[in-house]
N, C-alpha and C. Protein backbone atom coordinates (compact mmCIF):
# COMPACT_ATOMS: atom_id res chain seq x y z
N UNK A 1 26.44 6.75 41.33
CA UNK A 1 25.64 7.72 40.63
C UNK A 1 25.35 8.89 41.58
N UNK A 2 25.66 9.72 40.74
CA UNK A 2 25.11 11.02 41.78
C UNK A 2 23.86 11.53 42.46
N UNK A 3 23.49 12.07 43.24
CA UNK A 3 21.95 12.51 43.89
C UNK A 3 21.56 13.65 43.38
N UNK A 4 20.40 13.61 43.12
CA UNK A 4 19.89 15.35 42.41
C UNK A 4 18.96 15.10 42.96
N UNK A 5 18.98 16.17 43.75
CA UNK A 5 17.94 16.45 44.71
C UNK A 5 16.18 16.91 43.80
N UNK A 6 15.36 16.77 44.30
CA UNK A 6 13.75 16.69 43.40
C UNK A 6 14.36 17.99 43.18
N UNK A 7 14.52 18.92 43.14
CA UNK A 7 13.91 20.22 42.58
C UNK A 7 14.56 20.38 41.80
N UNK A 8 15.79 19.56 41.02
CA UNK A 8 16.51 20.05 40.36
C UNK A 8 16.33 18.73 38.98
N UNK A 9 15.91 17.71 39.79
CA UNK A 9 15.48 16.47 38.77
C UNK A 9 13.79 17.26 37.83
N UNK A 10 12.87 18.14 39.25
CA UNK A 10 11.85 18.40 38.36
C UNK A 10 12.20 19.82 37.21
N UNK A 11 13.30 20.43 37.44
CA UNK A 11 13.54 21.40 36.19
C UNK A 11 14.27 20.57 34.87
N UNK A 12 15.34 19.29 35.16
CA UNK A 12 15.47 18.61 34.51
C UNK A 12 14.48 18.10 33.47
N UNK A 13 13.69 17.35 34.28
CA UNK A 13 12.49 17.44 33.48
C UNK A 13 11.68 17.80 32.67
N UNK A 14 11.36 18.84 32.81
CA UNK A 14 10.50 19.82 32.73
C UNK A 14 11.14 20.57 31.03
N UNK A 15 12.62 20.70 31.49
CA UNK A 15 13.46 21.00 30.13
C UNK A 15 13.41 20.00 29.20
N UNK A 16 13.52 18.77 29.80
CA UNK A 16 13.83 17.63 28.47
C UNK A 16 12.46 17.85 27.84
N UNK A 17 11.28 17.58 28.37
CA UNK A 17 9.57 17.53 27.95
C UNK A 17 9.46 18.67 26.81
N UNK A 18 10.13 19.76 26.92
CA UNK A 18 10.06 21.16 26.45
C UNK A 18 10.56 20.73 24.67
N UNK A 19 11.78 19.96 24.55
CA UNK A 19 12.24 19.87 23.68
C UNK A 19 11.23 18.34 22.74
N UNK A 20 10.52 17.89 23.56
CA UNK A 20 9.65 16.62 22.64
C UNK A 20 8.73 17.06 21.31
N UNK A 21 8.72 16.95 20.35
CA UNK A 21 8.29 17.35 19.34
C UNK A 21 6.86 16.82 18.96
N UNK A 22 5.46 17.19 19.60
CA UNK A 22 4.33 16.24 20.04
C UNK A 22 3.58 16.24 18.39
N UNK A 23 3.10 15.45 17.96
CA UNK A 23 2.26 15.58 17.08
C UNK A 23 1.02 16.20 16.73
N UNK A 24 1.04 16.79 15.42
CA UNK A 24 -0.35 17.85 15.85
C UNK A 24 -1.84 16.83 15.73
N UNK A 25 -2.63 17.51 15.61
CA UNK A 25 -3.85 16.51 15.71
C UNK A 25 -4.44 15.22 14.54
N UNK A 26 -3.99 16.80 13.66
CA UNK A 26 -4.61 15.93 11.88
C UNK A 26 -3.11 14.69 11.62
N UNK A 27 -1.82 14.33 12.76
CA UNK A 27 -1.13 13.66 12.30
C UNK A 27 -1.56 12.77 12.94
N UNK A 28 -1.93 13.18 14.54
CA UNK A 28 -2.51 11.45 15.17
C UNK A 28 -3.46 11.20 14.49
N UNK A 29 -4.61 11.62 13.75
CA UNK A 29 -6.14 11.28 13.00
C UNK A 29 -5.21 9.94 12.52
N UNK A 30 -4.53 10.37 11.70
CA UNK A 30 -4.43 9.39 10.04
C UNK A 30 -3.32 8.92 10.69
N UNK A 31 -2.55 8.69 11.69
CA UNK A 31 -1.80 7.60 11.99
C UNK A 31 -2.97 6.60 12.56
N UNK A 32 -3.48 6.61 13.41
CA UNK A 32 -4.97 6.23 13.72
C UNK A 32 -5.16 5.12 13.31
N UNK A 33 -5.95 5.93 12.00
CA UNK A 33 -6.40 5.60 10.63
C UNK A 33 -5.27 4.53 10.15
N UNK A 34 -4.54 4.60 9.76
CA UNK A 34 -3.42 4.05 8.89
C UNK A 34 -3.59 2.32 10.01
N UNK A 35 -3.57 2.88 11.03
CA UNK A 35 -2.92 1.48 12.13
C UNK A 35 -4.47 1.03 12.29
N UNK A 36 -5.92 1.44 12.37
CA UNK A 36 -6.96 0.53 12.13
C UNK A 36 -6.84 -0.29 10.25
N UNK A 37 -6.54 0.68 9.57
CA UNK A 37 -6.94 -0.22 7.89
C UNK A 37 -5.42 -1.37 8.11
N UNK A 38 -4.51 -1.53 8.90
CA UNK A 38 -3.60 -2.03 8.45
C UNK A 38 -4.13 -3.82 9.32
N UNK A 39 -4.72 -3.39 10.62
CA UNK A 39 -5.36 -4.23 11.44
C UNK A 39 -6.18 -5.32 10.71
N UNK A 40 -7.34 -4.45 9.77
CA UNK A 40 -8.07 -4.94 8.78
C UNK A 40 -7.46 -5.80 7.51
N UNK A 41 -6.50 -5.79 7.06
CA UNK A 41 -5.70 -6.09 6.53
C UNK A 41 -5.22 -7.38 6.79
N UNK A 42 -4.56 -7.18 7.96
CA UNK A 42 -4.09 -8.16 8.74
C UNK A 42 -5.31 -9.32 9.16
N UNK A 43 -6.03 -9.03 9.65
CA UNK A 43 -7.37 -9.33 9.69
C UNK A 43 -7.83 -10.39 8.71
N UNK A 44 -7.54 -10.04 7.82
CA UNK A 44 -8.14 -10.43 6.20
C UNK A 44 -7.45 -11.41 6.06
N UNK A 45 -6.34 -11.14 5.96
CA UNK A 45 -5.17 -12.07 5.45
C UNK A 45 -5.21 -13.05 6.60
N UNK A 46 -4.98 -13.04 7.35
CA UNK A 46 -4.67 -14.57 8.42
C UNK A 46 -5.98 -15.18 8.38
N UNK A 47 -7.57 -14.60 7.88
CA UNK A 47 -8.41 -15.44 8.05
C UNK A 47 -8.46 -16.28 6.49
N UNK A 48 -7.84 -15.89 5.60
CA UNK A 48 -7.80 -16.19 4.60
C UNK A 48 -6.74 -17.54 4.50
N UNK A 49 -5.56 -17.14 5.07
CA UNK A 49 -4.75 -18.33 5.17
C UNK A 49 -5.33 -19.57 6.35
N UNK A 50 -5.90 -19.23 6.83
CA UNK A 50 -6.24 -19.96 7.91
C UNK A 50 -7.39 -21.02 7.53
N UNK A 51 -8.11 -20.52 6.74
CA UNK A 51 -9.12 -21.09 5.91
C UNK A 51 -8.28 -21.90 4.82
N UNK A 52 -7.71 -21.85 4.16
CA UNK A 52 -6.81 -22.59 3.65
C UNK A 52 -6.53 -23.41 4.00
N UNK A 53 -5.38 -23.48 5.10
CA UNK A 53 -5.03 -24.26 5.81
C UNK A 53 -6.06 -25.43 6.30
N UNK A 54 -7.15 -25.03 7.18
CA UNK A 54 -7.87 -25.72 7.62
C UNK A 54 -8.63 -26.83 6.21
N UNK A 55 -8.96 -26.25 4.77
CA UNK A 55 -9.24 -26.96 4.14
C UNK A 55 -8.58 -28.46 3.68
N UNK A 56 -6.84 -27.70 3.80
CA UNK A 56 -5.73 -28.50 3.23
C UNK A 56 -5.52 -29.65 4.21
N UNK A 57 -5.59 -29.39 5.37
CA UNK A 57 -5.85 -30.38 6.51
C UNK A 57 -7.04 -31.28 6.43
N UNK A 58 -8.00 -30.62 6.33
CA UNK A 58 -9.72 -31.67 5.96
C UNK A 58 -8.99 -32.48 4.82
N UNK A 59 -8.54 -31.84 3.91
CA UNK A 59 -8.62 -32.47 2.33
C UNK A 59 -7.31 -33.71 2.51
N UNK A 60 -6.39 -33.80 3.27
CA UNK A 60 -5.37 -34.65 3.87
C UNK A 60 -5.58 -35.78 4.42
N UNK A 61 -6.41 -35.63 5.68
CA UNK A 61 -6.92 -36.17 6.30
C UNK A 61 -8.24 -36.85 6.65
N UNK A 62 -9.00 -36.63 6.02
CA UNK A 62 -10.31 -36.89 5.53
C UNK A 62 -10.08 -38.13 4.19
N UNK A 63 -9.21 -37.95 3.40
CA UNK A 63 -9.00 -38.55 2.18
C UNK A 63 -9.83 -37.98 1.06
N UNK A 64 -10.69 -36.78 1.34
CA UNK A 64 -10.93 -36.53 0.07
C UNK A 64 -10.18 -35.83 -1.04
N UNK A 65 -8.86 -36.04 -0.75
CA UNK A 65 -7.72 -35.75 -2.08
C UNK A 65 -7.95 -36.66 -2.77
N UNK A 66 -7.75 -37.95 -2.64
CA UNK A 66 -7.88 -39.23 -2.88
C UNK A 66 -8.61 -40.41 -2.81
């Protein structure tokens, strides 16, 4: 591999960064947003199955199916 000396790696740089397309503000807000309600969600749901589960196990093993 070839050597590029710093001063030519930091204009490298400096050009690629130039071309990154950053998000404006009101897009990070509601991506944010979007990735906390989805958390909640998620949240919800595994405590929901989990509770389940744990019943279906009591109700198995316990014998009060039967």
């Amino acid at each position: 591999m070839a050597k590029t000396n710093p001063f030519d790696f930091i204009q490298q740089v400096r050009s690629e960064a130039a071309k990154v397309t950053w998000p404006t503000r009101k897009e990070t807000m509601i991506t944010t947003a979007m990735v906390f309600v989805m958390v909640v969600l998620a949240s919800i749901f595994f405590l929901v199955v989990d509770q389940a589960i744990g019943w279906g196990v009591r109700w198995v093993i316990l014998g009060l199916g039967g």
